[in-house]
PDB file of N, CA and C in Angstrom:
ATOM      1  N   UNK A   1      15.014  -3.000   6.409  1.00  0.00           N
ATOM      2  CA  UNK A   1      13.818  -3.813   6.449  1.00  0.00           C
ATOM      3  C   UNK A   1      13.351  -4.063   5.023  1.00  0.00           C
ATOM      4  N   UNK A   2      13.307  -5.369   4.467  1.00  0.00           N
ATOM      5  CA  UNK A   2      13.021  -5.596   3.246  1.00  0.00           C
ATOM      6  C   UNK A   2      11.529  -5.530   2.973  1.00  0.00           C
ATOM      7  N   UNK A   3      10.579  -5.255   2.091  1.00  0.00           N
ATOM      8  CA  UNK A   3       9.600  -5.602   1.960  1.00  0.00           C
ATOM      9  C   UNK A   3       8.808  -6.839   1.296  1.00  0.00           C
ATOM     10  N   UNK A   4       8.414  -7.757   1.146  1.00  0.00           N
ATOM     11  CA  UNK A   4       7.537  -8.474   0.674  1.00  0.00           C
ATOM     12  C   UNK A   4       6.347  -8.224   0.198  1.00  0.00           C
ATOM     13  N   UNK A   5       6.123  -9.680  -0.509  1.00  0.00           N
ATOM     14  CA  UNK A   5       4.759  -9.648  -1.066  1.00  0.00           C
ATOM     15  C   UNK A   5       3.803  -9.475   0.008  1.00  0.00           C
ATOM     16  N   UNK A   6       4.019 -10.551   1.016  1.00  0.00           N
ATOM     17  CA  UNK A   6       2.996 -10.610   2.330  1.00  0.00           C
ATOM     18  C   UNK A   6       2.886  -9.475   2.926  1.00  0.00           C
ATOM     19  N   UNK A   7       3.539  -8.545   2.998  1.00  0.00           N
ATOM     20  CA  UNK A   7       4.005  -6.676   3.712  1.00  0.00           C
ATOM     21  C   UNK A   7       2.843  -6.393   2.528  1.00  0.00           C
ATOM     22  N   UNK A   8       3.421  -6.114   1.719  1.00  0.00           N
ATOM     23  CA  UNK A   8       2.563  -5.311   0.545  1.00  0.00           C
ATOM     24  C   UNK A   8       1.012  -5.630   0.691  1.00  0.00           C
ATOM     25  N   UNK A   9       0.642  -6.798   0.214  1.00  0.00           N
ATOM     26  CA  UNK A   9      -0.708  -7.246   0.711  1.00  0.00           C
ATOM     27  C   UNK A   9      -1.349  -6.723   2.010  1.00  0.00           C
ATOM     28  N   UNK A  10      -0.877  -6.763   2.890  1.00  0.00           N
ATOM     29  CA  UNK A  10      -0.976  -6.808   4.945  1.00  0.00           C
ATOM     30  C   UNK A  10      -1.156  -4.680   4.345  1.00  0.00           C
ATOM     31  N   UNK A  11      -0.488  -4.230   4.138  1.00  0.00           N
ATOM     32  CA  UNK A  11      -0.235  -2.928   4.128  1.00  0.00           C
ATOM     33  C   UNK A  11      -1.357  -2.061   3.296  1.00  0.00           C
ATOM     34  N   UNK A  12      -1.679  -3.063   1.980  1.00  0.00           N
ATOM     35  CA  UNK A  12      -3.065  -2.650   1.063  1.00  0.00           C
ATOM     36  C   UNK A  12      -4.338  -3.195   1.919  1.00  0.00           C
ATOM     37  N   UNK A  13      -4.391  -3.714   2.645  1.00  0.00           N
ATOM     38  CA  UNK A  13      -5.027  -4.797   3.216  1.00  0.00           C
ATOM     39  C   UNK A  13      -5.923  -3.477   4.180  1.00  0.00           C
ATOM     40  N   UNK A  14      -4.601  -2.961   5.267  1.00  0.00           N
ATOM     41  CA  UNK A  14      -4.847  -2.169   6.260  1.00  0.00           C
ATOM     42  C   UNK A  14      -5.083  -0.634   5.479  1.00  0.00           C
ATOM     43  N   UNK A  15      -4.915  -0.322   4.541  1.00  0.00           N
ATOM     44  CA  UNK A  15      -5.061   0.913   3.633  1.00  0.00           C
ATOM     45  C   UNK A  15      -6.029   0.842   2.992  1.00  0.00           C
ATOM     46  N   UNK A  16      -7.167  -0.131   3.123  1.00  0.00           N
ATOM     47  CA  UNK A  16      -8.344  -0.818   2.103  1.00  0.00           C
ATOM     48  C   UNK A  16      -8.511  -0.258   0.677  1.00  0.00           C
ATOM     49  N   UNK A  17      -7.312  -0.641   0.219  1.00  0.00           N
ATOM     50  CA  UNK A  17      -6.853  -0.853  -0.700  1.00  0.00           C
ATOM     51  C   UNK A  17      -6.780  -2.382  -1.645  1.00  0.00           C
ATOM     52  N   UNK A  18      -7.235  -2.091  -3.137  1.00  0.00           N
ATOM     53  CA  UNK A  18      -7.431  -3.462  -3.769  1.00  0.00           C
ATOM     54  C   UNK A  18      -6.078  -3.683  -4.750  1.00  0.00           C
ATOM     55  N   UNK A  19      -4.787  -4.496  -4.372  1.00  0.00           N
ATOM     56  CA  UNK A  19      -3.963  -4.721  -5.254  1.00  0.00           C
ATOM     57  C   UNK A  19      -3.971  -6.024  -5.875  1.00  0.00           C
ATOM     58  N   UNK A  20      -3.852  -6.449  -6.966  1.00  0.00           N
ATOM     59  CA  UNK A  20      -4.302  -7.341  -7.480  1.00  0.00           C
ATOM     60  C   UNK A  20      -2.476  -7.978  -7.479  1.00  0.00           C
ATOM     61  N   UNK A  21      -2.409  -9.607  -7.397  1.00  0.00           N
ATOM     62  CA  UNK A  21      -1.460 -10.793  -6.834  1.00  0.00           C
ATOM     63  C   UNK A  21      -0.281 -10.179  -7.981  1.00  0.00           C
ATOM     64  N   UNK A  22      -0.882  -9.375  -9.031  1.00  0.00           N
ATOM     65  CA  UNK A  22       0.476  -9.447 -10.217  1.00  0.00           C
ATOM     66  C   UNK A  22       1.224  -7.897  -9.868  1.00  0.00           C
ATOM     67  N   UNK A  23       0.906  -7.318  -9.001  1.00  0.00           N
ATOM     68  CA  UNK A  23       1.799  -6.034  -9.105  1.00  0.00           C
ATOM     69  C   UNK A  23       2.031  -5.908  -7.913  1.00  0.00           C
ATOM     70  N   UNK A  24       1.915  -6.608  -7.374  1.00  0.00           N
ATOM     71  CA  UNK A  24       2.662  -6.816  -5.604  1.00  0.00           C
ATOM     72  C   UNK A  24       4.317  -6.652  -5.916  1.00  0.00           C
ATOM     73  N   UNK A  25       4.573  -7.811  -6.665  1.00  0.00           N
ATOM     74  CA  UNK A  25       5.695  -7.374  -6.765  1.00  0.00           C
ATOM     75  C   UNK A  25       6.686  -6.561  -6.979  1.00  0.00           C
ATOM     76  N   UNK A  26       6.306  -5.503  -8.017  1.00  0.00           N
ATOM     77  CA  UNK A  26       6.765  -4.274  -8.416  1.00  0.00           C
ATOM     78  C   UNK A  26       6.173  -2.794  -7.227  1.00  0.00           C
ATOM     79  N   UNK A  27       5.264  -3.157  -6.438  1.00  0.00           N
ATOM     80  CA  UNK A  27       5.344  -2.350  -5.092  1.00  0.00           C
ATOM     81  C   UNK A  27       5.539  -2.791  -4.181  1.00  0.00           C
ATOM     82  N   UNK A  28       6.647  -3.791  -4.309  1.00  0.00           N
ATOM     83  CA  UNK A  28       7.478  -4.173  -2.992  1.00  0.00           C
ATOM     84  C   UNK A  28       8.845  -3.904  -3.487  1.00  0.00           C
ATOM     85  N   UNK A  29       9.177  -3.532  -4.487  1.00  0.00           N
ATOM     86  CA  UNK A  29      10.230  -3.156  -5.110  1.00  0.00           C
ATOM     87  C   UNK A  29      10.294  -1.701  -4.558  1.00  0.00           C
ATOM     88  N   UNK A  30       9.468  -1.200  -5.209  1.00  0.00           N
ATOM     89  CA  UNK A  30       8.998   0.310  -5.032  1.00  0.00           C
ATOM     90  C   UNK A  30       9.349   0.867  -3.683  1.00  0.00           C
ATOM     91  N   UNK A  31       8.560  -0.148  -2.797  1.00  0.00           N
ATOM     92  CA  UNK A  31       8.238   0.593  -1.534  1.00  0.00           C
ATOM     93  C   UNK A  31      10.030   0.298  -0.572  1.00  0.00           C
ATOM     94  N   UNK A  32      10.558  -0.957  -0.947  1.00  0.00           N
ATOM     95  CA  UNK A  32      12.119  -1.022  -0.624  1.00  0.00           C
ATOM     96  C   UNK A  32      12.774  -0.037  -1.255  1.00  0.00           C
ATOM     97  N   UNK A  33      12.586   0.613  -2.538  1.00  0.00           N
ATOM     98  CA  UNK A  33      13.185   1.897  -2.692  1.00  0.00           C
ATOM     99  C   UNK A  33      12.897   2.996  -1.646  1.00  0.00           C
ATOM    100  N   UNK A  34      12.056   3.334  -1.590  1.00  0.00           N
ATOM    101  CA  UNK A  34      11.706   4.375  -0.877  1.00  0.00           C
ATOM    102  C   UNK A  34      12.347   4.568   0.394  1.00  0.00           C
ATOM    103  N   UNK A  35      12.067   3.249   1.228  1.00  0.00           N
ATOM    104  CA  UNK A  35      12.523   2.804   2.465  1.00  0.00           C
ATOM    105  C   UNK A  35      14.131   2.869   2.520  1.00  0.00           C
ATOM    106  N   UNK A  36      14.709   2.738   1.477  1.00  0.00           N
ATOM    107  CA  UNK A  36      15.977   2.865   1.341  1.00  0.00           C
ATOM    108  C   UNK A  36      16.821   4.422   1.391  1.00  0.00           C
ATOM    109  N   UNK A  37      15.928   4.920   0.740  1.00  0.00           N
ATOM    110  CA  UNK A  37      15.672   5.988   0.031  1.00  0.00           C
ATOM    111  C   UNK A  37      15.466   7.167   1.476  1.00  0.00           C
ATOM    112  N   UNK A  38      14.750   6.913   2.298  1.00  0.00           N
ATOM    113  CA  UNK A  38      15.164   7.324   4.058  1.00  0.00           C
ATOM    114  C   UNK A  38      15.773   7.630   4.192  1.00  0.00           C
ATOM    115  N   UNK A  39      16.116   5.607   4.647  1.00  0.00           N
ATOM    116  CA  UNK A  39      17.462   5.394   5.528  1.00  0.00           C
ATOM    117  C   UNK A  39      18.427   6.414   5.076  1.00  0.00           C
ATOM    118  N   UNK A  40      18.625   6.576   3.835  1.00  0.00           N
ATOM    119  CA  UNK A  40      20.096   7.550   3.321  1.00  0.00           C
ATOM    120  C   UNK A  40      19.389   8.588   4.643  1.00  0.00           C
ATOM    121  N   UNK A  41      18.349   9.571   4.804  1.00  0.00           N
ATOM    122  CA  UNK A  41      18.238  10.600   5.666  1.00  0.00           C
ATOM    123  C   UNK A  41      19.299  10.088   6.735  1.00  0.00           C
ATOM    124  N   UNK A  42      19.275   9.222   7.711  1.00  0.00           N
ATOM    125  CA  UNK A  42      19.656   8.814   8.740  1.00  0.00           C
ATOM    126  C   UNK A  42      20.784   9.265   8.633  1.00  0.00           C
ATOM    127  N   UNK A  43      21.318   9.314   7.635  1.00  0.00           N
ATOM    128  CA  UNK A  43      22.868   9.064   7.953  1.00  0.00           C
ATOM    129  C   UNK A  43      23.544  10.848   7.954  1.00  0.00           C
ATOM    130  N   UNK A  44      22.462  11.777   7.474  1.00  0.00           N
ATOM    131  CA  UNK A  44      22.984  13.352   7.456  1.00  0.00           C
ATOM    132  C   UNK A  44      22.860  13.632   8.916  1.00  0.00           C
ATOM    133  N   UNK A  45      23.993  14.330   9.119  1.00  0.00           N
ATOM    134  CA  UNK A  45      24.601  15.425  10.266  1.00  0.00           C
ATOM    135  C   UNK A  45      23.802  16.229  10.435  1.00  0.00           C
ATOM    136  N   UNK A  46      22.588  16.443  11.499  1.00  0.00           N
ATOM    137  CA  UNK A  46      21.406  17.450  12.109  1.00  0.00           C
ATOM    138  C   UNK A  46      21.898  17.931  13.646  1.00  0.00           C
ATOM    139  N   UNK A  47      23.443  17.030  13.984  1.00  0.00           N
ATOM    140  CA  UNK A  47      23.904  18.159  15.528  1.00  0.00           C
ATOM    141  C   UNK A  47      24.022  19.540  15.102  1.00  0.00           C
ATOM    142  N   UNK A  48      22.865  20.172  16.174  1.00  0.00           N
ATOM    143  CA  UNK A  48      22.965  21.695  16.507  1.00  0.00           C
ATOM    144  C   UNK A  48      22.103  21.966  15.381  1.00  0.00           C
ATOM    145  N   UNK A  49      21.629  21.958  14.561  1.00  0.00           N
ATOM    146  CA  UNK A  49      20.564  22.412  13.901  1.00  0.00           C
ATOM    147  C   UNK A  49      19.192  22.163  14.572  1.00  0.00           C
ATOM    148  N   UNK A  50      18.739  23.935  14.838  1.00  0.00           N
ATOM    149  CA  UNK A  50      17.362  23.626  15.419  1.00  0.00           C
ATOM    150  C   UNK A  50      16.290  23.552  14.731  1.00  0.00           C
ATOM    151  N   UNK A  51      15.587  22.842  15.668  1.00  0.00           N
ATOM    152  CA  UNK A  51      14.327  22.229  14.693  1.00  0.00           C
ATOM    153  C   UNK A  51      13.467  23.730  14.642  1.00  0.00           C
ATOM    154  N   UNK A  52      12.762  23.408  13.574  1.00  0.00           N
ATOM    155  CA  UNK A  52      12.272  24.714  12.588  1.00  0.00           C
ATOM    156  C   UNK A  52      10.729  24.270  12.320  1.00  0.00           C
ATOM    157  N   UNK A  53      10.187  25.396  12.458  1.00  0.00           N
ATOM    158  CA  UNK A  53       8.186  24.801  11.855  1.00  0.00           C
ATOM    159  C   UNK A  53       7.984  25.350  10.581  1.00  0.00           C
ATOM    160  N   UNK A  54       9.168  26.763   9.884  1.00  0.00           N
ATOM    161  CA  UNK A  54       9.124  26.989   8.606  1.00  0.00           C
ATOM    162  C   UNK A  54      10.418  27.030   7.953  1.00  0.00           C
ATOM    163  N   UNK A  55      10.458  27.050   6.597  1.00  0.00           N
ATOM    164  CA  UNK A  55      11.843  27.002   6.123  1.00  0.00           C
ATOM    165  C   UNK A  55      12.427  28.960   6.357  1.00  0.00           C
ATOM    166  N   UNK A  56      11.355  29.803   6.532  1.00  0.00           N
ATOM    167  CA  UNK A  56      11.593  30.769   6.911  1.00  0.00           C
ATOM    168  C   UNK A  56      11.614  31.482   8.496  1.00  0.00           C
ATOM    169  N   UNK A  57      11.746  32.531   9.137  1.00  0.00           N
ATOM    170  CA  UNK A  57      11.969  32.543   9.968  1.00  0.00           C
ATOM    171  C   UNK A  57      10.339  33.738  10.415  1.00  0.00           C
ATOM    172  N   UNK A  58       9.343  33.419  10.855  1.00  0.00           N
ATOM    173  CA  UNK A  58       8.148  34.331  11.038  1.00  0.00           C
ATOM    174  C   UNK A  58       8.150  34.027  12.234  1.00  0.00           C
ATOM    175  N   UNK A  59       6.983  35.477  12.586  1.00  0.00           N
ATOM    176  CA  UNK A  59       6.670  35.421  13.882  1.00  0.00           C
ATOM    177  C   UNK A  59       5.486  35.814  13.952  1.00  0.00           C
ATOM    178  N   UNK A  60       4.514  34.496  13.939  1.00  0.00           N
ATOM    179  CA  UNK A  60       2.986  35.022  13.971  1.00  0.00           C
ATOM    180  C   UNK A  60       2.426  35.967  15.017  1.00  0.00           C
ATOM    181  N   UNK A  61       1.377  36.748  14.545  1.00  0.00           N
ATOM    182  CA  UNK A  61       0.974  38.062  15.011  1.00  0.00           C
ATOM    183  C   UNK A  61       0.152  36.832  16.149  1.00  0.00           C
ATOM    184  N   UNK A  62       0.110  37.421  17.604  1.00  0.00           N
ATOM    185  CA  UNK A  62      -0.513  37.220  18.614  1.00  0.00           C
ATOM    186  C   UNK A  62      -1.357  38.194  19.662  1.00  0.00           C
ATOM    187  N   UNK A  63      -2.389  37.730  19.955  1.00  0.00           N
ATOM    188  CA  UNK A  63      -3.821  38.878  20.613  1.00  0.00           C
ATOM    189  C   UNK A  63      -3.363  38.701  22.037  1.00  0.00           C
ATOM    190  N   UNK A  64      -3.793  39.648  22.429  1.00  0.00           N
ATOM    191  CA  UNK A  64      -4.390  39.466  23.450  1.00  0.00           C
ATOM    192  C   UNK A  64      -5.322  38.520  24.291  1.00  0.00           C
ATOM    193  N   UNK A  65      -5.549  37.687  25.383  1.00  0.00           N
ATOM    194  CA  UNK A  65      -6.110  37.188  25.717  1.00  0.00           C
ATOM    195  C   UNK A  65      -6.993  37.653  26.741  1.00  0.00           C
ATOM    196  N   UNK A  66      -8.381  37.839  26.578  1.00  0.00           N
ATOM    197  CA  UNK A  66      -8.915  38.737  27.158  1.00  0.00           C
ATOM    198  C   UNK A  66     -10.330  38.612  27.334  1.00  0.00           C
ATOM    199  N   UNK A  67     -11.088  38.369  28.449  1.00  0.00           N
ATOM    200  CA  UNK A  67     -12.534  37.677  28.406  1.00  0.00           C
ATOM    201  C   UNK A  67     -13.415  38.816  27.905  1.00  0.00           C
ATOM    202  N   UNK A  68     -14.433  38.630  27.274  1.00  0.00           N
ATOM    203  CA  UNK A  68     -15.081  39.227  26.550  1.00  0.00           C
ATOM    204  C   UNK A  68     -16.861  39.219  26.991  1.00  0.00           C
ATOM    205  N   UNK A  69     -17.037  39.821  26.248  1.00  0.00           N
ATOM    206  CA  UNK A  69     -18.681  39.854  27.100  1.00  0.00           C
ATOM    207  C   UNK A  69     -19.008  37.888  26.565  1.00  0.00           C
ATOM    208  N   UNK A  70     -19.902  37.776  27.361  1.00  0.00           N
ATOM    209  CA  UNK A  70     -20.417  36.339  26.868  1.00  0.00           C
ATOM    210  C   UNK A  70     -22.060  36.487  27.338  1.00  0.00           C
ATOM    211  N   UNK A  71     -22.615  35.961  26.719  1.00  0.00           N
ATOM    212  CA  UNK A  71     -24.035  35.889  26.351  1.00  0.00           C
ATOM    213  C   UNK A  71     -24.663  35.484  27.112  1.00  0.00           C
ATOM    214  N   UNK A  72     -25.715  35.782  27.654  1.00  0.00           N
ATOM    215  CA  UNK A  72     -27.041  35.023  29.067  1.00  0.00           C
ATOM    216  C   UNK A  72     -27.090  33.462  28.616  1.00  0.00           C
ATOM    217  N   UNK A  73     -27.280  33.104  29.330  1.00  0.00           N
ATOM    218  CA  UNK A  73     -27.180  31.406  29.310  1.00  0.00           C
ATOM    219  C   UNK A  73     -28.749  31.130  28.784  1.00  0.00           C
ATOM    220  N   UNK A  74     -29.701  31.849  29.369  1.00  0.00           N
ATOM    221  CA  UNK A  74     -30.766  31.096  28.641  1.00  0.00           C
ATOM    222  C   UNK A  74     -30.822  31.637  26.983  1.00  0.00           C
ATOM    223  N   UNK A  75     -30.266  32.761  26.336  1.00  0.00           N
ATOM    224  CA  UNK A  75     -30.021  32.956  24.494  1.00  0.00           C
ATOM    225  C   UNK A  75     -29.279  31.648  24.511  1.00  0.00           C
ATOM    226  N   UNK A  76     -28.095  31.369  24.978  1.00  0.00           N
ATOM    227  CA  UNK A  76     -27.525  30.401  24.476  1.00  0.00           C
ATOM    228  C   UNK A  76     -28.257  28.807  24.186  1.00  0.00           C
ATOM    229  N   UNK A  77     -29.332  28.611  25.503  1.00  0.00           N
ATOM    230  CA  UNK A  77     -30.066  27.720  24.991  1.00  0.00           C
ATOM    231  C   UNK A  77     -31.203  27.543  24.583  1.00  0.00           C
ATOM    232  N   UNK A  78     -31.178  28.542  23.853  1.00  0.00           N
ATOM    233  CA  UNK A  78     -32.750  28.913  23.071  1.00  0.00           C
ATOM    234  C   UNK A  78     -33.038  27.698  22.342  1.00  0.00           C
ATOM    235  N   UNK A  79     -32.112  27.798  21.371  1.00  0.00           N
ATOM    236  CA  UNK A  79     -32.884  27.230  20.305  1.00  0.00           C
ATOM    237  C   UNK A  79     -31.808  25.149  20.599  1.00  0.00           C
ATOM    238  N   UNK A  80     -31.603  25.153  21.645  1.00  0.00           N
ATOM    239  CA  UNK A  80     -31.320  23.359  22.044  1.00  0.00           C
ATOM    240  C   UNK A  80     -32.394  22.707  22.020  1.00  0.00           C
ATOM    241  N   UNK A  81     -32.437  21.713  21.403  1.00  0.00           N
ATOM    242  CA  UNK A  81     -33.874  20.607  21.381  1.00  0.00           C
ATOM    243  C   UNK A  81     -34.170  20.433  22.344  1.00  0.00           C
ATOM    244  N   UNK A  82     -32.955  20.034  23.547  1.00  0.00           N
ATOM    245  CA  UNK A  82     -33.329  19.741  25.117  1.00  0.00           C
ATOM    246  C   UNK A  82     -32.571  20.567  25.953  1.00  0.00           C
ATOM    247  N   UNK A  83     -33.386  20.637  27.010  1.00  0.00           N
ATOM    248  CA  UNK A  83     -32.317  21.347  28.281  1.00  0.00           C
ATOM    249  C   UNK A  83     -32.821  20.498  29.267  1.00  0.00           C
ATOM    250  N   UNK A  84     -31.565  20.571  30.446  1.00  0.00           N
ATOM    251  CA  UNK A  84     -32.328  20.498  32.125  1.00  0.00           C
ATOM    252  C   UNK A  84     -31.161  20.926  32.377  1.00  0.00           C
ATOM    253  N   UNK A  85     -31.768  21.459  34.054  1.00  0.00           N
ATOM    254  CA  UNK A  85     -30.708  22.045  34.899  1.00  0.00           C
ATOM    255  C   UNK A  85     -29.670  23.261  33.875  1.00  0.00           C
ATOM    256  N   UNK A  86     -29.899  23.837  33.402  1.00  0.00           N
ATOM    257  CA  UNK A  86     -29.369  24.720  32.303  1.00  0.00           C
ATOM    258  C   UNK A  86     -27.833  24.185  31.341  1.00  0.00           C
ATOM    259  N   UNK A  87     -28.261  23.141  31.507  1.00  0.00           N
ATOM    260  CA  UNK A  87     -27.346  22.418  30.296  1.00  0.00           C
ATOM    261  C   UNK A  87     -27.818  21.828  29.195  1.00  0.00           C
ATOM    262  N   UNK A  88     -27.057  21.865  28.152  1.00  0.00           N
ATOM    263  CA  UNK A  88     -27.463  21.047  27.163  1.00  0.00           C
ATOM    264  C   UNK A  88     -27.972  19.481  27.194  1.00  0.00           C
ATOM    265  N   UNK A  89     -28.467  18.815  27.092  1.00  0.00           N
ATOM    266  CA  UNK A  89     -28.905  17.389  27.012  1.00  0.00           C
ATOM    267  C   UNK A  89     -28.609  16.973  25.667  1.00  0.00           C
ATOM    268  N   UNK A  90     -27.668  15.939  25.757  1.00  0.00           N
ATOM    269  CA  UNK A  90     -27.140  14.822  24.475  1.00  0.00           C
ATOM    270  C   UNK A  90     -27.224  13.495  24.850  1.00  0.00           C
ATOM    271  N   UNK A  91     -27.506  12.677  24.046  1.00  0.00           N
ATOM    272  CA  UNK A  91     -27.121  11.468  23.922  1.00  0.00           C
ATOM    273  C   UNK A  91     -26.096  10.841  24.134  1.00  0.00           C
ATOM    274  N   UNK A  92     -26.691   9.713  25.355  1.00  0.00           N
ATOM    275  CA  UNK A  92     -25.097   8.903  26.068  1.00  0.00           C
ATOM    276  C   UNK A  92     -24.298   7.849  24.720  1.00  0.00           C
ATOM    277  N   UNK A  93     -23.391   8.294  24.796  1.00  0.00           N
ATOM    278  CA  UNK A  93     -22.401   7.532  23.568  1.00  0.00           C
ATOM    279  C   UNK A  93     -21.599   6.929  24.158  1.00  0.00           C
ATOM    280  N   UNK A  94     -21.272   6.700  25.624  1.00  0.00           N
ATOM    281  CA  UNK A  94     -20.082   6.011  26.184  1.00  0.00           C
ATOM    282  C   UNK A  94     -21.140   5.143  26.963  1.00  0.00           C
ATOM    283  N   UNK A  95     -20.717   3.806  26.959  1.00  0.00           N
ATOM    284  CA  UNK A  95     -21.391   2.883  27.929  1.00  0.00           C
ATOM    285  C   UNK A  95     -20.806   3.371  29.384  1.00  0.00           C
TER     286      UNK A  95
END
């Protein structure tokens, strides 16, 4: 996929970003490097290599899951600007 001036613009455009008409060109250069610069990924051999979340191999420490005391409902709404019916009261944000 080649890039253009019109890409570059459309792309600063949507990034509200200010590029000025004279260096479009040299980051459409740029950004076809890069893009190129990928594609090479595509082309390496990843059969049977499993996918990984670190380059090392850990095993984060995990708790217990376990209900815990929880607090009287009216502390919890002590200090709410509003209540009814023992819920919080917010402002409708969805039509």
């Amino acid at each position: 996929m080649a890039i253009d001036k019109a890409t570059v613009l459309r792309i600063a455009k949507l990034a509200r970003i200010e590029v000025a008409d004279a260096a479009t060109d040299g980051l459409a250069e740029e950004l076809n490097a890069i893009l190129a610069w990928v594609e090479q990924l595509s082309e390496v051999d990843t059969e049977g290599v499993e996918p990984m979340t670190s380059v090392v191999a850990v095993t984060l420490p995990q708790r217990a899951d376990e209900a815990g005391a929880v607090a009287p409902r009216e502390d919890l709404l002590a200090d709410a600007p509003e209540t009814e019916g023992g819920f919080f009261v917010v402002p409708k944000v969805v039509e």
